[in-house]
C-alpha atoms as a PDB file:
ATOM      1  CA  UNK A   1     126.845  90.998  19.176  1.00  0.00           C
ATOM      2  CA  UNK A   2     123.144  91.213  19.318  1.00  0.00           C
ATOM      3  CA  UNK A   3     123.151  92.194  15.503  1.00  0.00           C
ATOM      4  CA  UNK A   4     125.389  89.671  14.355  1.00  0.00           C
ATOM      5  CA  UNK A   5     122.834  87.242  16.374  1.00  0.00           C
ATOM      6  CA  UNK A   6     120.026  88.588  14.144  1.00  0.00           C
ATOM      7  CA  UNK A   7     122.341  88.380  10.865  1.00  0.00           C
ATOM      8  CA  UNK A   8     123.228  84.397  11.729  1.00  0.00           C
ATOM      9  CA  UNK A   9     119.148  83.777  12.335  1.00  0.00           C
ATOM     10  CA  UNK A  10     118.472  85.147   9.318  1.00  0.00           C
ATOM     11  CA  UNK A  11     121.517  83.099   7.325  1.00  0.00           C
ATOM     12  CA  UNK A  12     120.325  79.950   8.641  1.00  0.00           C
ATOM     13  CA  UNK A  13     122.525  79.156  11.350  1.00  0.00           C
ATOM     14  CA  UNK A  14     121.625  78.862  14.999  1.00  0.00           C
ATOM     15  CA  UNK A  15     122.620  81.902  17.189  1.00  0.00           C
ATOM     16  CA  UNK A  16     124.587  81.127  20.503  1.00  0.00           C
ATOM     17  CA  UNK A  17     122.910  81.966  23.586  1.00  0.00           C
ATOM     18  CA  UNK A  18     122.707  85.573  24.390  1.00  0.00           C
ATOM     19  CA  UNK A  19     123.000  86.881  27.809  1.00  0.00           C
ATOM     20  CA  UNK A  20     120.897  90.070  28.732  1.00  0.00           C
ATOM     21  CA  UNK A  21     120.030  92.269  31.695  1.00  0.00           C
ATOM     22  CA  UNK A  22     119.998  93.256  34.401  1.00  0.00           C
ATOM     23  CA  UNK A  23     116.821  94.969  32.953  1.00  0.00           C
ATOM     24  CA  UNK A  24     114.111  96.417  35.510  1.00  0.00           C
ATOM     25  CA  UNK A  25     110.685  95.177  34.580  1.00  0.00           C
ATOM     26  CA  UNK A  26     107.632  97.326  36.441  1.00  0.00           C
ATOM     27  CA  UNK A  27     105.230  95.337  38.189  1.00  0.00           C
ATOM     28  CA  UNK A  28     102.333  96.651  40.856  1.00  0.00           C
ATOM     29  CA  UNK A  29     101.663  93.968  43.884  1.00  0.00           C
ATOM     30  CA  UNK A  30      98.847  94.578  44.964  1.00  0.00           C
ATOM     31  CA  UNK A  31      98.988  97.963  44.363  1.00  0.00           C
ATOM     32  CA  UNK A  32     102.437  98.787  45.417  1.00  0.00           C
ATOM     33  CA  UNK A  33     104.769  99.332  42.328  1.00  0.00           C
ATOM     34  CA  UNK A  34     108.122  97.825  42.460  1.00  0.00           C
ATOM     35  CA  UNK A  35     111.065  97.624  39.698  1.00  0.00           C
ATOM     36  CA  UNK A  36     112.479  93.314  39.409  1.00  0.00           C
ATOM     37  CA  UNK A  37     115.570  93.073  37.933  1.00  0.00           C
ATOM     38  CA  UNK A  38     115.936  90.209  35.428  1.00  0.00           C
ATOM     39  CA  UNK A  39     118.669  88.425  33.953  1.00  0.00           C
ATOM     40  CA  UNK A  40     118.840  85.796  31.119  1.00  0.00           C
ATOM     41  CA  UNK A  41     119.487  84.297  28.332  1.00  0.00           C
ATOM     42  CA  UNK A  42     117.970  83.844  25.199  1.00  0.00           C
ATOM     43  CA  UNK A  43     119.450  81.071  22.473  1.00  0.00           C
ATOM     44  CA  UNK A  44     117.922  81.824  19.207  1.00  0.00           C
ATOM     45  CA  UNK A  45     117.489  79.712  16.296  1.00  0.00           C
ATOM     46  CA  UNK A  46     115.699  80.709  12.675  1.00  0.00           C
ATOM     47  CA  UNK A  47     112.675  78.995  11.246  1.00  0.00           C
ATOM     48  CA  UNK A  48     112.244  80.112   7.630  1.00  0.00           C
ATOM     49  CA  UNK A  49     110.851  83.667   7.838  1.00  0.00           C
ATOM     50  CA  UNK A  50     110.640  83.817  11.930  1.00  0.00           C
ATOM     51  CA  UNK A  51     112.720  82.537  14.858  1.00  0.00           C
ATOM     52  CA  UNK A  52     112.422  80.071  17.640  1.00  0.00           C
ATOM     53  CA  UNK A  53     113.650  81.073  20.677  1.00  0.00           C
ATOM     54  CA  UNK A  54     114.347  79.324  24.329  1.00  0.00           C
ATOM     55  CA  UNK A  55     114.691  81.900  26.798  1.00  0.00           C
ATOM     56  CA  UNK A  56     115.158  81.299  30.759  1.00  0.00           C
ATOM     57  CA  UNK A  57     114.856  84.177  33.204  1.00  0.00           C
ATOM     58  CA  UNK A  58     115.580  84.780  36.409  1.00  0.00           C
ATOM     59  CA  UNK A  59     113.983  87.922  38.738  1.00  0.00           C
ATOM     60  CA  UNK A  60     115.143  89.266  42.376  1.00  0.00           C
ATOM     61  CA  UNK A  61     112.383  90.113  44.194  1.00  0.00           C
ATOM     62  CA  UNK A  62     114.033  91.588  46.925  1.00  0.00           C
ATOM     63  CA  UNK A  63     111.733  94.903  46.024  1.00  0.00           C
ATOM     64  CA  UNK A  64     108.743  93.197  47.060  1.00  0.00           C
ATOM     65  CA  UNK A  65     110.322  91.457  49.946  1.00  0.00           C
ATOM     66  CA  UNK A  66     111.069  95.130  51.379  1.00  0.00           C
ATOM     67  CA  UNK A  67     107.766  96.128  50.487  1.00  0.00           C
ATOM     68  CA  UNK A  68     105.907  92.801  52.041  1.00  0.00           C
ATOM     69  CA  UNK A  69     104.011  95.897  55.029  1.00  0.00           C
ATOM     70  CA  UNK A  70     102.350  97.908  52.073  1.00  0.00           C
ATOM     71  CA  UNK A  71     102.096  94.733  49.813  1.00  0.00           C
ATOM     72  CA  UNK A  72      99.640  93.075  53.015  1.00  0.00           C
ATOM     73  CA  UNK A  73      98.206  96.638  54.322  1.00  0.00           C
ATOM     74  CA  UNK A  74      96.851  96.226  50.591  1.00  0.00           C
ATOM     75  CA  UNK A  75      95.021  92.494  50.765  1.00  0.00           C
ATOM     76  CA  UNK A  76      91.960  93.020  51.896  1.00  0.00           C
ATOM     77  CA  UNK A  77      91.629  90.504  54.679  1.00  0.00           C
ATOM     78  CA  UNK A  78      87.553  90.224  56.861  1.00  0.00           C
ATOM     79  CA  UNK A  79      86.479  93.138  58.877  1.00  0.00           C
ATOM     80  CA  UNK A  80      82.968  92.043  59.459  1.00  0.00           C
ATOM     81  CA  UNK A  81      82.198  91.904  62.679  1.00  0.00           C
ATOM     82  CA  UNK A  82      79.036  89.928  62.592  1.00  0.00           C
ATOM     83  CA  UNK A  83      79.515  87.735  59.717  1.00  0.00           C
ATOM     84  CA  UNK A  84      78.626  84.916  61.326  1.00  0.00           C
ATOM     85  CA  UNK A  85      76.707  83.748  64.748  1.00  0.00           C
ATOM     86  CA  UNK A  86      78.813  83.415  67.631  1.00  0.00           C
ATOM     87  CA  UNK A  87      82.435  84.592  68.354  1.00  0.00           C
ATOM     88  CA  UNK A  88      83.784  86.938  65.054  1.00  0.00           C
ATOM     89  CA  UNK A  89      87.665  88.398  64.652  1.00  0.00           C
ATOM     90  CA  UNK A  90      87.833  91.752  62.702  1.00  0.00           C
ATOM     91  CA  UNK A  91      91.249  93.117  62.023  1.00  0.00           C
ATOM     92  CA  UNK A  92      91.737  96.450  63.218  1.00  0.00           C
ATOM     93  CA  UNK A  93      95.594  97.030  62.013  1.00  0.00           C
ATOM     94  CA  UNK A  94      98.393  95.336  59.764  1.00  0.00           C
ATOM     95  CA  UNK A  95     101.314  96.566  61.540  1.00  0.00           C
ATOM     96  CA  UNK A  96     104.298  93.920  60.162  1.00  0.00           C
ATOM     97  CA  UNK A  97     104.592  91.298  57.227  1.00  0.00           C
ATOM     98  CA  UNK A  98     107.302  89.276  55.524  1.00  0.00           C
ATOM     99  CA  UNK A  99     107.738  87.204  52.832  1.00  0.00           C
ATOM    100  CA  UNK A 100     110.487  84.672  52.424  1.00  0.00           C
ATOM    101  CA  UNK A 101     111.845  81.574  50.120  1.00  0.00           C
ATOM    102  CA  UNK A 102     111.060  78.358  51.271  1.00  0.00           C
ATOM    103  CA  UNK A 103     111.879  75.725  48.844  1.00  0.00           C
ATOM    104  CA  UNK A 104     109.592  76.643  45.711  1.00  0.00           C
ATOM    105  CA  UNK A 105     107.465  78.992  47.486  1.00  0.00           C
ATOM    106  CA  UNK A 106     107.441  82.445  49.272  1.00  0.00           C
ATOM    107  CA  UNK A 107     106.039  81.860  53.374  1.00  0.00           C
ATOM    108  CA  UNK A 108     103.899  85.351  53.713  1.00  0.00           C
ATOM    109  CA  UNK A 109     103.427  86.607  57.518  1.00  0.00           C
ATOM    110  CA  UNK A 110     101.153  89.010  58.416  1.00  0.00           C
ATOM    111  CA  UNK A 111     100.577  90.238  62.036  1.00  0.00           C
ATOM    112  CA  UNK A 112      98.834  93.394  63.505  1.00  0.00           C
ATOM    113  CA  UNK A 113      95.706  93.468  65.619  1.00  0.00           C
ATOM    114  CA  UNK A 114      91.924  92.663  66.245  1.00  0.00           C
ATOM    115  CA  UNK A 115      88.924  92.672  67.741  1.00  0.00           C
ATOM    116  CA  UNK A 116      86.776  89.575  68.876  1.00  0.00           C
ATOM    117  CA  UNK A 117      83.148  90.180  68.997  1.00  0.00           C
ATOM    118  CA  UNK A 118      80.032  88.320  70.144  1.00  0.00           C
ATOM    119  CA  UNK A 119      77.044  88.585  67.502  1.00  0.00           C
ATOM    120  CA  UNK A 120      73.796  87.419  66.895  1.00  0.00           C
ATOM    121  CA  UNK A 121      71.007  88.545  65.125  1.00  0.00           C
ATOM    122  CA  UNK A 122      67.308  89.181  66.002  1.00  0.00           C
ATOM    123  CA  UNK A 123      64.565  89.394  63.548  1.00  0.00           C
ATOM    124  CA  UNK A 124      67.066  90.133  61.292  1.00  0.00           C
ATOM    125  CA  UNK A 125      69.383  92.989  63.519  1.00  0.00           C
ATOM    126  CA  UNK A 126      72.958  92.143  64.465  1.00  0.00           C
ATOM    127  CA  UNK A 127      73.368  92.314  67.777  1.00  0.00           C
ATOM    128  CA  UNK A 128      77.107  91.918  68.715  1.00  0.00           C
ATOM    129  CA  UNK A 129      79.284  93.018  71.570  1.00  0.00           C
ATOM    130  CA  UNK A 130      83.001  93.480  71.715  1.00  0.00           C
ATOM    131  CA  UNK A 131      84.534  91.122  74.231  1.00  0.00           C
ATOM    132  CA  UNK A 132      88.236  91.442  73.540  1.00  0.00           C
ATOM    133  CA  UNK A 133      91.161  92.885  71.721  1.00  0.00           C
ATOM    134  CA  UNK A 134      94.400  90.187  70.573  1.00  0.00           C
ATOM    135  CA  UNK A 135      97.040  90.142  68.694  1.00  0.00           C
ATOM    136  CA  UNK A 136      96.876  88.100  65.249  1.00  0.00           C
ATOM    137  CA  UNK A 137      99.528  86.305  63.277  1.00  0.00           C
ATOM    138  CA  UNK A 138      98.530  85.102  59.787  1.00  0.00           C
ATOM    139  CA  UNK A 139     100.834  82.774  57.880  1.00  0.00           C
ATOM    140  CA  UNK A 140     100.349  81.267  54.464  1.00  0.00           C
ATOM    141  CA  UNK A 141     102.375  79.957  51.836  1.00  0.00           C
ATOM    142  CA  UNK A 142     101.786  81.037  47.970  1.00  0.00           C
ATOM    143  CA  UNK A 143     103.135  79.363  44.995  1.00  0.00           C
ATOM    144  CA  UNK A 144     103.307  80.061  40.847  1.00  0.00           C
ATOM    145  CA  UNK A 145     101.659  78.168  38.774  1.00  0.00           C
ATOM    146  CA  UNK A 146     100.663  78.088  34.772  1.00  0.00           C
ATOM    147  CA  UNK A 147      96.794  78.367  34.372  1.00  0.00           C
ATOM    148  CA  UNK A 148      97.950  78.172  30.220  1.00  0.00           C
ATOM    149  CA  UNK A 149     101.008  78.502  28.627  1.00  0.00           C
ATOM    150  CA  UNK A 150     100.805  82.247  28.190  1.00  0.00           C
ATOM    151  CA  UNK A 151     100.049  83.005  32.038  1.00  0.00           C
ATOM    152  CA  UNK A 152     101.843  82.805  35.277  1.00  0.00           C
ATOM    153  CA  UNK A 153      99.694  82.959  38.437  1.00  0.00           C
ATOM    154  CA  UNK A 154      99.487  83.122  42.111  1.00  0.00           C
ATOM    155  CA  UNK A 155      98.005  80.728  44.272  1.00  0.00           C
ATOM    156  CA  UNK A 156      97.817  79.472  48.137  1.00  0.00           C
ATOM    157  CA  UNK A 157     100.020  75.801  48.011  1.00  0.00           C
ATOM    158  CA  UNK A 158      98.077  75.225  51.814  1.00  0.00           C
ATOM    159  CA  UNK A 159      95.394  76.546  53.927  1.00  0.00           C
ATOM    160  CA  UNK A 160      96.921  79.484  55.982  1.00  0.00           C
ATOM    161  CA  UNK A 161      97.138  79.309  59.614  1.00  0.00           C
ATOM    162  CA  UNK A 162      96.300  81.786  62.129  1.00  0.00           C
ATOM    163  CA  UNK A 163      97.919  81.858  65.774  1.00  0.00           C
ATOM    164  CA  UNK A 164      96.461  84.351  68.647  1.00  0.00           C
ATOM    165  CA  UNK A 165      97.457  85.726  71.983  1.00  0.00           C
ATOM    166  CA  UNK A 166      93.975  85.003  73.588  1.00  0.00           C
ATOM    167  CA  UNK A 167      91.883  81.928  74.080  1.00  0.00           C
ATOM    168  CA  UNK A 168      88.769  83.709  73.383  1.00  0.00           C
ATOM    169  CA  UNK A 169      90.395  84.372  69.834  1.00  0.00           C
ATOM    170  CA  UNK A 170      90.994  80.916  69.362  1.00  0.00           C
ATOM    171  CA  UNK A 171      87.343  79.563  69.378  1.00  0.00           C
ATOM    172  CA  UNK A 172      86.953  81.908  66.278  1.00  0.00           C
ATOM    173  CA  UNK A 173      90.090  80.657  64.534  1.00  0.00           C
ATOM    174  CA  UNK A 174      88.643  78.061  62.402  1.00  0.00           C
ATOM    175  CA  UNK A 175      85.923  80.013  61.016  1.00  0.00           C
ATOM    176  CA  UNK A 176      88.163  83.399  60.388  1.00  0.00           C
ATOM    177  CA  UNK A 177      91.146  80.608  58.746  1.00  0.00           C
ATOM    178  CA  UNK A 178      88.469  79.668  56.523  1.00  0.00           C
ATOM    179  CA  UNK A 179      86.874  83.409  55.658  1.00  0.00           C
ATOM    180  CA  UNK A 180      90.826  84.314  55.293  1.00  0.00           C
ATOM    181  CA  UNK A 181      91.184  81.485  52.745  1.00  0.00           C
ATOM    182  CA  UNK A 182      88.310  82.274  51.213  1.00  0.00           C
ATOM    183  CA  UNK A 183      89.825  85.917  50.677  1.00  0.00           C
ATOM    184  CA  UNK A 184      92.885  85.524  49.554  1.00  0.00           C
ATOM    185  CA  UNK A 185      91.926  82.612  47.189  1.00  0.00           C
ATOM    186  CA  UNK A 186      90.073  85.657  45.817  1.00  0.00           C
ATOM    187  CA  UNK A 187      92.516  88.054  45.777  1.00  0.00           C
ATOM    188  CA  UNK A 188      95.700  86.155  45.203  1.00  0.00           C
ATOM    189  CA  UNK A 189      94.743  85.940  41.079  1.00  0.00           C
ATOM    190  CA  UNK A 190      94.609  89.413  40.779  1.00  0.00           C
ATOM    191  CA  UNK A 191      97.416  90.622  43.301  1.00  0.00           C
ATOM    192  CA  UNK A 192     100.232  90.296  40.282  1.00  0.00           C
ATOM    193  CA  UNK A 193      99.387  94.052  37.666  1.00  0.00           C
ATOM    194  CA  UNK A 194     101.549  93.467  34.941  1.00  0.00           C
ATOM    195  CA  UNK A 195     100.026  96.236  33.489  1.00  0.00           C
ATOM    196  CA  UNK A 196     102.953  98.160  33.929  1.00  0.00           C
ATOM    197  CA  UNK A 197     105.098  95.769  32.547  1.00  0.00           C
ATOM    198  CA  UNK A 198     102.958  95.157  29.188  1.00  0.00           C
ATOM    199  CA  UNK A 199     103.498  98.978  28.711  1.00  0.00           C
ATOM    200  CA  UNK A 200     106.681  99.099  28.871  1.00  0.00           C
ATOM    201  CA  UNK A 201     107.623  96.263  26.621  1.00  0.00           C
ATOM    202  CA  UNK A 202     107.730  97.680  22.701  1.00  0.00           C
ATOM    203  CA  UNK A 203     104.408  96.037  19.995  1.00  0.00           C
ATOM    204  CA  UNK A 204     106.235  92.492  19.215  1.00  0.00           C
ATOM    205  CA  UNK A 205     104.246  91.603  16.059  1.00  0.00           C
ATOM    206  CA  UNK A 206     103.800  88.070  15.478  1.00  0.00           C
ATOM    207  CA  UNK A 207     105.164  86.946  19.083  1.00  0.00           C
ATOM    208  CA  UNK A 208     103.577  83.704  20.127  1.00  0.00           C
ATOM    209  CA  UNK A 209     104.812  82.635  23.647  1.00  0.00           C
ATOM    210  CA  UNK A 210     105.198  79.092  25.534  1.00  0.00           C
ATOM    211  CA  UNK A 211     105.593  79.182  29.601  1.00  0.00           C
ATOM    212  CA  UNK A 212     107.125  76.232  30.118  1.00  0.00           C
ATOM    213  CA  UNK A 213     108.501  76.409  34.017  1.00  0.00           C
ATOM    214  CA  UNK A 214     107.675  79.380  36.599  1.00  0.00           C
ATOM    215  CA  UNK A 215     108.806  78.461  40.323  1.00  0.00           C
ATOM    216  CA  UNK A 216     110.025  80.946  43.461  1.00  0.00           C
ATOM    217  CA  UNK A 217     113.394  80.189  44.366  1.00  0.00           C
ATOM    218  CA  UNK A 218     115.686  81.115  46.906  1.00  0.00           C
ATOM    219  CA  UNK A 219     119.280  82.713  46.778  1.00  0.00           C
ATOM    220  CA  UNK A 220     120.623  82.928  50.080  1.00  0.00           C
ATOM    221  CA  UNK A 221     117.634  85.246  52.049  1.00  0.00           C
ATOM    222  CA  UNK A 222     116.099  87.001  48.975  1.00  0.00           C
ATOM    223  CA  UNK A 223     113.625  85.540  47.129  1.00  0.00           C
ATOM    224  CA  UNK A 224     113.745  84.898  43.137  1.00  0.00           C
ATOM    225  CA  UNK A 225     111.781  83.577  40.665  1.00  0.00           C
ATOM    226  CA  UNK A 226     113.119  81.941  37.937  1.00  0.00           C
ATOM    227  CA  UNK A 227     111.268  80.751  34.651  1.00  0.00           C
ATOM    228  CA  UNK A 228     111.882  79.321  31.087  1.00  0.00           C
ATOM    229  CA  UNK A 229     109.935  78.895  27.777  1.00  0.00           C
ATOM    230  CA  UNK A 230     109.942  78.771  24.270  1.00  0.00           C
ATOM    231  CA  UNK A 231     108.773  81.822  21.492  1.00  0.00           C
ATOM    232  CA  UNK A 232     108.371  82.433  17.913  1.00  0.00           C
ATOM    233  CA  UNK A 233     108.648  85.720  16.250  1.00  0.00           C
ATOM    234  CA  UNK A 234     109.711  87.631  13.104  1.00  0.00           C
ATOM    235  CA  UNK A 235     112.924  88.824  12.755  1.00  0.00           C
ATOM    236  CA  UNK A 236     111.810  92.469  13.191  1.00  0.00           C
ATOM    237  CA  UNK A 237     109.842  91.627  16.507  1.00  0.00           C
ATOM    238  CA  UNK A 238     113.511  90.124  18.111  1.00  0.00           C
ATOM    239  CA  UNK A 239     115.353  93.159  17.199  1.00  0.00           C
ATOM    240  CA  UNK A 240     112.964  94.961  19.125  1.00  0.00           C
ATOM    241  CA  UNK A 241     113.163  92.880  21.910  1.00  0.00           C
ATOM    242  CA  UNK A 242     116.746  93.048  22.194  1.00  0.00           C
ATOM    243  CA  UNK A 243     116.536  96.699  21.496  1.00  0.00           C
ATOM    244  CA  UNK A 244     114.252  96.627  24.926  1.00  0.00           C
ATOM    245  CA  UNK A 245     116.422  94.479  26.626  1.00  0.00           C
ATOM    246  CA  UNK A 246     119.700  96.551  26.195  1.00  0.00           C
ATOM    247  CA  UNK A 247     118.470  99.546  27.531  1.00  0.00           C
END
């Protein structure tokens, strides 16, 4: 079927949609490496000497959902404990996380514990005292987005929100919300390595790509992502794609 495809692009006729996958695509999240299955379909349709295709796909991310603990232990959230004047939270530990669907977002939680400190400085010294120890819940909602038509990013969709077991804790809250903000605005860009992925796809010569739509999306409690878009290619470049895909 995936010949005869090829054969009908190259006669001039449009090729009916093609199904593919399950195929595992590696990604690293923040430096955990998972395997997404993807399913979709491509419907392809010949342009003189290349091919146009529309292609949607959608990917379980149930892999990174069960990875969400080593995914967070691997954001680098503040540790300073006198990085500013006054009453500072340093985490200490990660010790759960979760990420789930909610409408066309994932909700990240990340809990674990910290220290609350009391620092000033002196002619220049920190002075600081530790005061207390709490307990630290850290939720935040991410979202994709398209920076350009070749690239699909990761951003915060809201501030996140912090909630503590101590009242102490809580006079630091809006100045740690914003220093966690602040981090993960940082780190969120660069928490996707499709390095992996690139690697394992074969050369495509010739492949220009449009990202049209890129959203998270929910089937029952795992999370998905779904996508669609629009490519050009030569005929060669397609057969190796479906080569890639089929196997």
């Amino acid at each position: 079927m995936l010949a005869a495809a090829i054969l009908m692009g190259d006669a001039g006729f449009p090729a009916r949609a093609l199904d593919v996958g399950p195929k595992n695509i590696p990604l690293t999240v923040a430096g955990v490496p998972v395997e997404i299955p993807v399913t979709g379909s491509l419907d392809a349709h010949t342009d003189a000497s290349r091919l146009a295709l529309k292609a949607t796909a959608t990917g379980d991310l149930q892999s990174i959902q069960d990875n969400a603990l080593a995914i967070a232990q691997g954001i680098r959230l503040p540790k300073d404990n006198c990085a500013h004047n006054g009453v500072n939270i340093a985490i200490k530990s990660i010790d759960a996380a979760s990420i789930t669907p909610v409408g066309a977002g994932a909700a990240v939680e990340i809990s674990g514990h910290a220290a609350v400190w009391a620092c000033t400085k002196m002619f220049g010294a920190p002075l600081k005292t530790r005061i207390a120890e709490d307990s630290f819940t850290v939720s935040a909602t991410v979202e994709l987005f398209l920076p350009n038509p070749r690239t699909i990013g990761l951003r915060l969709s809201g501030p996140a929100k912090l909630t503590t077991g101590h009242s102490i804790t809580t006079e630091a809250a809006d100045v740690f919300v914003h220093d966690i903000n602040a981090a993960l605005t940082a780190q969120l860009s660069k928490l996707l390595d499709t390095a992996r992925a690139r690697a394992a796809v074969p050369p495509l010569p010739g492949l220009e790509v449009d990202i049209t739509t890129a959203a998270f999306a929910q089937h029952g409690s795992a999370l998905t992502v779904h996508g669609s878009g629009r490519a050009t290619m030569t005929s060669e470049a397609f057969a190796a794609l479906l080569g890639f895909l089929a196997h």
